[in-house]
C-alpha atoms as a PDB file:
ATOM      1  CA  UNK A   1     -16.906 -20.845   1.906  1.00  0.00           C
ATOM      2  CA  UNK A   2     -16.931 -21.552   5.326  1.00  0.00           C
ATOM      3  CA  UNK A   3     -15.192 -20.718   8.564  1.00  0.00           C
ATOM      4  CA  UNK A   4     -13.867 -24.435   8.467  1.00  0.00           C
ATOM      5  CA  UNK A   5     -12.953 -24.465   4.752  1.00  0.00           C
ATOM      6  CA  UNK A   6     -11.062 -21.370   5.025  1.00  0.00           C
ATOM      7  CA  UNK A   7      -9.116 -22.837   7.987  1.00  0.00           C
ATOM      8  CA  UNK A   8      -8.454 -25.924   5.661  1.00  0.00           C
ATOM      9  CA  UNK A   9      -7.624 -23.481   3.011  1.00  0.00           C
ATOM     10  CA  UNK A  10      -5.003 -21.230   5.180  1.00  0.00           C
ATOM     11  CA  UNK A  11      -3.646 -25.040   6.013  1.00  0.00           C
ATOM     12  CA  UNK A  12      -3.230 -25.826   2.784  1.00  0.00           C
ATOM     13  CA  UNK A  13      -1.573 -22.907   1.574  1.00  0.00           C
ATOM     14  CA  UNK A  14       0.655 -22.850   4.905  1.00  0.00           C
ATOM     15  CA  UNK A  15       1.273 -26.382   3.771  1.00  0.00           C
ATOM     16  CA  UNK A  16       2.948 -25.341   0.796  1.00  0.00           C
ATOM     17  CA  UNK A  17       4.706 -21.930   2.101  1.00  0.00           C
ATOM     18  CA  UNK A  18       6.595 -24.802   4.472  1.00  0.00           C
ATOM     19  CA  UNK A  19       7.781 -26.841   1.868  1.00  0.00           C
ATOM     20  CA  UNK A  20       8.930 -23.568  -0.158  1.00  0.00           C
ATOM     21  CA  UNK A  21      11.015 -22.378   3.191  1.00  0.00           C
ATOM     22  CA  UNK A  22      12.580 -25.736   3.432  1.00  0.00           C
ATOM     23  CA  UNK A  23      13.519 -25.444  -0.008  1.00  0.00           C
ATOM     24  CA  UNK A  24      14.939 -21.590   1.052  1.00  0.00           C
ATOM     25  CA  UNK A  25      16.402 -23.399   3.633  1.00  0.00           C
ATOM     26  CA  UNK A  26      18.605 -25.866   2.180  1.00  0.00           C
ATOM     27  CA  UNK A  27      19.532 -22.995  -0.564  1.00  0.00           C
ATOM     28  CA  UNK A  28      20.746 -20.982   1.879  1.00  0.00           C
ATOM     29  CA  UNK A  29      22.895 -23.363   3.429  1.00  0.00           C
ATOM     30  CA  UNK A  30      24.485 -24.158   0.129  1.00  0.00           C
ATOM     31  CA  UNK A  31      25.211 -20.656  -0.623  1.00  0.00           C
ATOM     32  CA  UNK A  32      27.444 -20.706   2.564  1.00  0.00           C
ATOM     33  CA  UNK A  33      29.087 -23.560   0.554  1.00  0.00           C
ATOM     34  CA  UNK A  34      29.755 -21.318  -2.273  1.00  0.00           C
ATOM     35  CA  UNK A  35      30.702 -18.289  -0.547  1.00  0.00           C
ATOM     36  CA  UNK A  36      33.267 -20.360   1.216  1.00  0.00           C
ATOM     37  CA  UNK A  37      34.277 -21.828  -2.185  1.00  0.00           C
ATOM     38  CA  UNK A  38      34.558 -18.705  -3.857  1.00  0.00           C
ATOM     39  CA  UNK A  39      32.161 -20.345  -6.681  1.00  0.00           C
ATOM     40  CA  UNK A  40      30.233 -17.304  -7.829  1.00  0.00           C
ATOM     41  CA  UNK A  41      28.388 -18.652 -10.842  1.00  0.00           C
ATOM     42  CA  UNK A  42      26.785 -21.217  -8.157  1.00  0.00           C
ATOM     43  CA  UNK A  43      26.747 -18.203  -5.669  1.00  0.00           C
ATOM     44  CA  UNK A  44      24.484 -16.504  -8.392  1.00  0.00           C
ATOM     45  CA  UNK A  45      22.028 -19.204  -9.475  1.00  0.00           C
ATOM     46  CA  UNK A  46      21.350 -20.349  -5.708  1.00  0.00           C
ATOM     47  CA  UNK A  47      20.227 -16.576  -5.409  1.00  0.00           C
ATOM     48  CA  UNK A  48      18.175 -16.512  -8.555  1.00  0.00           C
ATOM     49  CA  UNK A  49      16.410 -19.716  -7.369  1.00  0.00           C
ATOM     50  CA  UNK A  50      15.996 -18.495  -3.996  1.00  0.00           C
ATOM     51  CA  UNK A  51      14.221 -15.197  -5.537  1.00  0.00           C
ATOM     52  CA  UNK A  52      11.715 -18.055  -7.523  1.00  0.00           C
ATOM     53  CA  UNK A  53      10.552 -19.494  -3.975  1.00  0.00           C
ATOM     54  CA  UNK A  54      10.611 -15.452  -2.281  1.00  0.00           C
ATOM     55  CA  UNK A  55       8.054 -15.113  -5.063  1.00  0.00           C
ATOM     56  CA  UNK A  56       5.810 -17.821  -4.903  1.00  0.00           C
ATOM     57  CA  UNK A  57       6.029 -17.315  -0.933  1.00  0.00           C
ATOM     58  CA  UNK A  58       4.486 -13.677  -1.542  1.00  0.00           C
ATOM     59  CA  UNK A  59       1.743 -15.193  -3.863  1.00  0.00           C
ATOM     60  CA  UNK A  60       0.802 -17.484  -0.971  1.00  0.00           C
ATOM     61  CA  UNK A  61       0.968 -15.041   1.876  1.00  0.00           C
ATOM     62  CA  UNK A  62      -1.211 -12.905  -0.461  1.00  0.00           C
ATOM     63  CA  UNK A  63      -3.963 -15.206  -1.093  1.00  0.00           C
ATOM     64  CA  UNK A  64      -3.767 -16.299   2.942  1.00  0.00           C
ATOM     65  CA  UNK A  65      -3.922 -12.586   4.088  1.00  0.00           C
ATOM     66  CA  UNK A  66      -7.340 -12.245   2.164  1.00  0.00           C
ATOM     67  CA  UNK A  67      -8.690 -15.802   3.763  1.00  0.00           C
ATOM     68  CA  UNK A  68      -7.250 -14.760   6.781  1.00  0.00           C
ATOM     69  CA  UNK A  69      -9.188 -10.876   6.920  1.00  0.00           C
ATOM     70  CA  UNK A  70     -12.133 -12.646   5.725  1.00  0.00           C
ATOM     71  CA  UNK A  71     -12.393 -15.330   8.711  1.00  0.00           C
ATOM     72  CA  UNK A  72     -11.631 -12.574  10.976  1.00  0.00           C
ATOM     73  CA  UNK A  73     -14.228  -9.956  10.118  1.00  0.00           C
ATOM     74  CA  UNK A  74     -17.106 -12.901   9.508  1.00  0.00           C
ATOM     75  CA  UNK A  75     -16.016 -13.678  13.072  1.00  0.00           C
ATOM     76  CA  UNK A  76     -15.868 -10.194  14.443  1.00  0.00           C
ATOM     77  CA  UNK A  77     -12.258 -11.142  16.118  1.00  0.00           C
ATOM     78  CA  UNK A  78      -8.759  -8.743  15.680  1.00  0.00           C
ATOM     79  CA  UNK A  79      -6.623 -12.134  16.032  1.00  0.00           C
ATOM     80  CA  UNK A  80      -6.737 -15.695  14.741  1.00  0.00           C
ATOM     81  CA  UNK A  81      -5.748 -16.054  19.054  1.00  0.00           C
ATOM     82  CA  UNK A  82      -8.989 -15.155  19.827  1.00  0.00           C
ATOM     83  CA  UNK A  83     -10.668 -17.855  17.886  1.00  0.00           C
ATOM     84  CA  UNK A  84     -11.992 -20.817  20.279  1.00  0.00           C
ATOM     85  CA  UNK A  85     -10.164 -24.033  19.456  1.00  0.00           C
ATOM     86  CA  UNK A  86     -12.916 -26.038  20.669  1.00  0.00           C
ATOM     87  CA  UNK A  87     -15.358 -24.310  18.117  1.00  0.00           C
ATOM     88  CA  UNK A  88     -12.321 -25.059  15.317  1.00  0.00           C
ATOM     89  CA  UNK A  89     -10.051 -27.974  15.935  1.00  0.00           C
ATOM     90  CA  UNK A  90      -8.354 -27.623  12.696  1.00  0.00           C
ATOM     91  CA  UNK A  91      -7.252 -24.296  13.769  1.00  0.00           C
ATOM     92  CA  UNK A  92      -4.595 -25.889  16.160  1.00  0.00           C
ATOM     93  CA  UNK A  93      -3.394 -27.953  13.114  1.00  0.00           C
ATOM     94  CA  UNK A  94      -2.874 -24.071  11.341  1.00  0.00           C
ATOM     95  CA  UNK A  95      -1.091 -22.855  14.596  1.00  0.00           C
ATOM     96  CA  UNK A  96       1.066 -25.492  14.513  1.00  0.00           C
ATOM     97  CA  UNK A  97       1.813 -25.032  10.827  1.00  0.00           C
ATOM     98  CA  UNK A  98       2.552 -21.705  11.615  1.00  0.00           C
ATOM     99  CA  UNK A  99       4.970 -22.407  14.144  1.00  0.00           C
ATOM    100  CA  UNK A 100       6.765 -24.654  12.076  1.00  0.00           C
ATOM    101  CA  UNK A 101       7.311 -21.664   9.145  1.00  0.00           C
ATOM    102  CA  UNK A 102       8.302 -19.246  11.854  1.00  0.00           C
ATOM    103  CA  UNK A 103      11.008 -21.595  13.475  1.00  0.00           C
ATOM    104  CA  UNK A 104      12.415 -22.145   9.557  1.00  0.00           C
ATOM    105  CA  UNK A 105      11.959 -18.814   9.177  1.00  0.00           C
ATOM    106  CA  UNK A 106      14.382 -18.218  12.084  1.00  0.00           C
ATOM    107  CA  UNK A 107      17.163 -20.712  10.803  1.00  0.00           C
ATOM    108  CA  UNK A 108      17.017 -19.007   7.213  1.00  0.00           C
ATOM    109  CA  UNK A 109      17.864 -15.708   8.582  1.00  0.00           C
ATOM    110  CA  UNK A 110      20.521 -16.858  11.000  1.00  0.00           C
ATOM    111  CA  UNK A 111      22.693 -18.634   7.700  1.00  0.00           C
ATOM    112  CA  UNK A 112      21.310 -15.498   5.817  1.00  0.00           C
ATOM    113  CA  UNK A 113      23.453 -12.889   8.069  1.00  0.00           C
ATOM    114  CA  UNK A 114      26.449 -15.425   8.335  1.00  0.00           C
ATOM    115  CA  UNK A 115      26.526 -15.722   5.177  1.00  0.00           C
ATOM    116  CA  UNK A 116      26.002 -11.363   4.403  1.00  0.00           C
ATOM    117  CA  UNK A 117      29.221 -11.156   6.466  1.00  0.00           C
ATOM    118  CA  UNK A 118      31.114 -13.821   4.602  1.00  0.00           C
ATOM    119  CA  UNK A 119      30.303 -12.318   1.696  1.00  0.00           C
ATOM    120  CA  UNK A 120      31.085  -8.768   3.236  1.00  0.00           C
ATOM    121  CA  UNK A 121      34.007  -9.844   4.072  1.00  0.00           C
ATOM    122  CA  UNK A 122      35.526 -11.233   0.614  1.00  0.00           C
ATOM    123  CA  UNK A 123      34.168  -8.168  -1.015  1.00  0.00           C
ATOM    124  CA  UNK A 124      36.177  -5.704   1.038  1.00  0.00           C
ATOM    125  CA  UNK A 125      39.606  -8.422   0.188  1.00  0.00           C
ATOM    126  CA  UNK A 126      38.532  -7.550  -3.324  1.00  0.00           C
ATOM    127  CA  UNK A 127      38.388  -3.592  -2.907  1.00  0.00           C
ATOM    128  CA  UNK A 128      41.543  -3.632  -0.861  1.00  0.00           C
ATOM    129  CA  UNK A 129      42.962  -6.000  -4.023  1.00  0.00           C
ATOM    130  CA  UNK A 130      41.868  -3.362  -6.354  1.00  0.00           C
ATOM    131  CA  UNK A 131      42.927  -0.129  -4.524  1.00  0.00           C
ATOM    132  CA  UNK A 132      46.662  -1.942  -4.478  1.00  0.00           C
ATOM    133  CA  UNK A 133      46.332  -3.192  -7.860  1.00  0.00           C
ATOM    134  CA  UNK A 134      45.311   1.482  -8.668  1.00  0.00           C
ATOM    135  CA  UNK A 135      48.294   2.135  -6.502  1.00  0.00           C
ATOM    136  CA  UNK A 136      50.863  -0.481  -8.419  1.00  0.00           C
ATOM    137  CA  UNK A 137      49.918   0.884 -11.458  1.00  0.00           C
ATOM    138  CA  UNK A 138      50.316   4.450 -10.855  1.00  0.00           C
ATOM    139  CA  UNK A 139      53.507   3.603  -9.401  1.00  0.00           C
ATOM    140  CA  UNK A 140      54.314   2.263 -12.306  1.00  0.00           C
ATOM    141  CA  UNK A 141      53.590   4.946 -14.420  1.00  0.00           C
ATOM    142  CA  UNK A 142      55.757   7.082 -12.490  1.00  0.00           C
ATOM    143  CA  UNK A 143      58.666   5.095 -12.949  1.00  0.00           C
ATOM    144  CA  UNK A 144      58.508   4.060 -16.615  1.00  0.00           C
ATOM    145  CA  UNK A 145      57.902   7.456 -17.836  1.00  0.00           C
ATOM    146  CA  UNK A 146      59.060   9.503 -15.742  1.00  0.00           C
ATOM    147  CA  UNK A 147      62.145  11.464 -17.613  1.00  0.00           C
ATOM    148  CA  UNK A 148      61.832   9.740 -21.646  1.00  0.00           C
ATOM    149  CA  UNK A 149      61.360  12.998 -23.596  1.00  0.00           C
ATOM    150  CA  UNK A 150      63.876  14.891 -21.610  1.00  0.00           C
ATOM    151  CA  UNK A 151      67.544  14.542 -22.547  1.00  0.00           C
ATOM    152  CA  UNK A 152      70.839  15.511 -20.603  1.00  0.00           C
ATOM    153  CA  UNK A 153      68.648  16.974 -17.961  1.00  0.00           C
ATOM    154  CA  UNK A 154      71.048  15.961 -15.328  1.00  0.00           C
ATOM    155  CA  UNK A 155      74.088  16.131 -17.067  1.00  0.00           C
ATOM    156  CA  UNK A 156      76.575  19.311 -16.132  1.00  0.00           C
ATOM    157  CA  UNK A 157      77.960  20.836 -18.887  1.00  0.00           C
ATOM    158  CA  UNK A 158      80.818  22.914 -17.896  1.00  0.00           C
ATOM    159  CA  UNK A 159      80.685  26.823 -19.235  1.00  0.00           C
END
């Protein structure tokens, strides 16, 4: 294969690592839905879809690091950067594909740490619930059986 080809290729496969983000993208927003909703089933399944595109993502970036390292040592360069656009047009086509993924990139982590609070948040609510739920019942305990077995303990009886 080619210089040009493997451009094409690393393209193509940025191409589809785009349409994967966008898909991350809108998942992520929706999980702010369901955070807010308190809907965890929903909560759950956006995160096990999300994990199906994180994967497919790393099989891309895989088989583009390879094309990648191989344009760059058959060129002798350290960077993509340092790869004459007039020698490659398409390569300002890949630039420009890989702006696009680092600018979705970039929204997808600012929902992602909204939405880590938000969910930070509700989980302390529930830990405080649960240490005052511990601390209900053991009061409890105390004052249901505190004196059953003992009888007259408090009662004078005159000698």
């Amino acid at each position: 294969m080619n210089t040009s080809d493997c451009i094409e290729k690393l393209i193509e496969l940025s191409e589809k690592k785009y349409i994967l983000l966008v898909e991350m993208y809108e998942i992520t927003k929706r999980q702010r839905e369901y955070i807010k909703e308190k809907d965890d089933n929903a909560l759950l399944d956006s995160i096990e879809k999300k994990q199906s595109r994180i994967d497919d993502i790393n099989e891309l970036d895989k088989e583009f690091y390879e094309i990648y390292s191989n344009i760059k040592k058959s060129l002798g360069v350290n960077s993509i950067e340092e790869i004459s656009i007039n020698n490659y047009p398409s390569l300002k086509n890949l630039k420009n594909k890989v702006s696009e993924i680092m600018s979705v990139l970039g929204k997808i982590d600012i929902i992602d740490n909204e939405n880590k609070e938000k969910a930070n948040e509700e989980l302390n609510k529930v830990k405080n619930d649960i240490k005052s739920l511990r601390s209900n019942v053991r009061a409890n305990k105390g004052y249901n059986a505190g004196y059953k077995d003992v009888q007259g303990i408090f009662i004078d009886n005159k000698k």
